[in-house]
Protein backbone atom coordinates (compact mmCIF):
# COMPACT_ATOMS: atom_id res chain seq x y z
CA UNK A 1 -17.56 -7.84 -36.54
CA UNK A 2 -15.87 -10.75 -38.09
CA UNK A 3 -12.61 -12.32 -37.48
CA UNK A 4 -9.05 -11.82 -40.01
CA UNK A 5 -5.89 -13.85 -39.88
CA UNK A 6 -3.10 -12.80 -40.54
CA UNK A 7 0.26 -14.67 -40.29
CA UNK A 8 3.56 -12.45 -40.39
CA UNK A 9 6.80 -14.17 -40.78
CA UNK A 10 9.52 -13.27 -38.34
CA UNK A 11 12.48 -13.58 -40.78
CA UNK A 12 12.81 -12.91 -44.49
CA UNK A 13 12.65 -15.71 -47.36
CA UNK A 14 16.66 -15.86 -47.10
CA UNK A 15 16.23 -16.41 -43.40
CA UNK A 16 17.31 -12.71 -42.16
CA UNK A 17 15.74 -11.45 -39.50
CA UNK A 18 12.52 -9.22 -39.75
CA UNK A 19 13.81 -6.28 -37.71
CA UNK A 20 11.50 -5.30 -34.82
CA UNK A 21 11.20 -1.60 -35.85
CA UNK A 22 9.55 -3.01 -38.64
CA UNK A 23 7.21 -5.80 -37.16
CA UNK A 24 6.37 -3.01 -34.77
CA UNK A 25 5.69 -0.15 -37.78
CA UNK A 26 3.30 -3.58 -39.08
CA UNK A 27 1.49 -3.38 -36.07
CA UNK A 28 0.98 0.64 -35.94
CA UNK A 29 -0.55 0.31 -39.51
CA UNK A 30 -2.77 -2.80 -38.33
CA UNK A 31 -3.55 -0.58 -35.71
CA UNK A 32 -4.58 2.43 -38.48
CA UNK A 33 -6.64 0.33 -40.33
CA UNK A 34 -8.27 -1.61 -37.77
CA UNK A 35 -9.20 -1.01 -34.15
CA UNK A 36 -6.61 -2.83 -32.87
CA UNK A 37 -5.03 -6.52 -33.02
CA UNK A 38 -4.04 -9.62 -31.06
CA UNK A 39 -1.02 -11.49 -31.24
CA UNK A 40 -2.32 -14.97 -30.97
CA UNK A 41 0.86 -16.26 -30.70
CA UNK A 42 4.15 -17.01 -32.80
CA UNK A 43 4.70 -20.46 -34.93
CA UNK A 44 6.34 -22.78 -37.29
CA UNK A 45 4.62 -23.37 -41.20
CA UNK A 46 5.33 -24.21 -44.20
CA UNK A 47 4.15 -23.06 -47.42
CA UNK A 48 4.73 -23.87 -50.92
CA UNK A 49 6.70 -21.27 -53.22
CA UNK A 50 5.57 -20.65 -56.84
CA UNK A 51 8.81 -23.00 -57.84
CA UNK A 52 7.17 -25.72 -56.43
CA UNK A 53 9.69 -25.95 -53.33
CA UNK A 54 8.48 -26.34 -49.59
CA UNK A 55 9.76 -22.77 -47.48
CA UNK A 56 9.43 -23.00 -43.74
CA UNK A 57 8.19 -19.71 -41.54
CA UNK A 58 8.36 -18.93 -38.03
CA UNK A 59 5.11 -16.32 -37.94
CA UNK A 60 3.15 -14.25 -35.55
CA UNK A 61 -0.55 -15.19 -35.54
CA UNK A 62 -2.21 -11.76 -35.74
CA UNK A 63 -6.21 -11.85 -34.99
CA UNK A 64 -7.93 -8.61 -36.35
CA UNK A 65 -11.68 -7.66 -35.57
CA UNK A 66 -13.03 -5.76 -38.02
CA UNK A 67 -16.66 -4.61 -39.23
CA UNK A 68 -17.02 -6.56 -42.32
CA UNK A 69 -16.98 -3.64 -44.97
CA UNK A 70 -13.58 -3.28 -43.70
CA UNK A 71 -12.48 -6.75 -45.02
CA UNK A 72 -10.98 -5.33 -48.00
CA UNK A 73 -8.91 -2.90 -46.10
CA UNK A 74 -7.29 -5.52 -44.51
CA UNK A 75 -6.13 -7.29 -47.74
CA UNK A 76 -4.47 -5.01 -48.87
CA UNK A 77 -2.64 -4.70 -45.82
CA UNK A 78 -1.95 -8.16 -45.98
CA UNK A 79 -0.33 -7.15 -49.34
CA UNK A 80 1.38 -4.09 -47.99
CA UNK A 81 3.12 -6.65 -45.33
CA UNK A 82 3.77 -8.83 -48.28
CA UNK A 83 5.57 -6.20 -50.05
CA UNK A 84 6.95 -4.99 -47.08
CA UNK A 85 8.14 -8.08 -46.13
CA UNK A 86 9.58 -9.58 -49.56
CA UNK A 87 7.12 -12.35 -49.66
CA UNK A 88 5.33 -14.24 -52.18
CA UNK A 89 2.34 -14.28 -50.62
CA UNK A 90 0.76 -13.71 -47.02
CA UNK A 91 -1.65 -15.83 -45.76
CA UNK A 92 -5.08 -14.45 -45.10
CA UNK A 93 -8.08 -15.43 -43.38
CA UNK A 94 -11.55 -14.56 -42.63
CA UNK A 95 -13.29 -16.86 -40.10
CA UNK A 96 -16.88 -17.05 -40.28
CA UNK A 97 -17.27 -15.90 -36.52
CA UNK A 98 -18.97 -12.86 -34.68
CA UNK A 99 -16.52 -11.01 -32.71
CA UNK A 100 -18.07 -8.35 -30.12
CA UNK A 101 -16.28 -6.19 -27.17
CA UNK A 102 -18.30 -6.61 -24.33
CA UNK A 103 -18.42 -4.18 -21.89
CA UNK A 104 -18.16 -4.91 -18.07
CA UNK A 105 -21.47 -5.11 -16.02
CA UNK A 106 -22.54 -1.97 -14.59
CA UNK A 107 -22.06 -2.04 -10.42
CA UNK A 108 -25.28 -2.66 -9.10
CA UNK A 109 -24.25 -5.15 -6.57
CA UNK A 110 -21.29 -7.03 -5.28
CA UNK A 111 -20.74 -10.66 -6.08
CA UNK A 112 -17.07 -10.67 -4.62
């Protein structure tokens, strides 16, 4: 599986508040697409609008595992958000990683 990034601003381009019903209806359809998410954490960026004029975002890192024919999928949620979210763009990444789930060791002694 390979790595996405997402970043989803907290607050709208006129610097509303993103309600929580709807950064929590993002994550349900993260969570329909994918097979589930991580919330790396929350921070400040900037980004540089079309008109040429710096915008500041407060954002919630999102990390998304997905098999990589399912990298498409996830752009266009990106653009869903984007929509969503009345934003110019969303930023979107795919790190060149391998993500696995590793399941715990099976009990066949007791280091504890």
């Amino acid at each position: 599986m390979k790595r996405c990034v997402v970043l989803i601003p907290v607050n709208y381009n006129d610097g509303a508040p993103v309600p929580k019903t709807v950064i929590t209806r993002i994550r349900a359809k993260i969570d329909e697409v994918a097979d589930g998410h991580y919330v790396a954490g929350v921070g400040p960026g900037t980004y540089r609008m079309a008109s040429g004029q710096m915008h500041s975002d407060i954002c919630l890192q999102v990390w998304i595992a997905v098999d990589p024919e399912r990298i498409g999928a996830i752009k266009q949620l990106a653009a869903w958000i984007g929509r969503v979210l009345r934003q110019e763009s969303v930023y979107f990444e795919v790190l060149d990683s391998d993500v696995e789930f590793i399941p715990p060791e099976t009990e066949t002694g007791r280091d504890e």
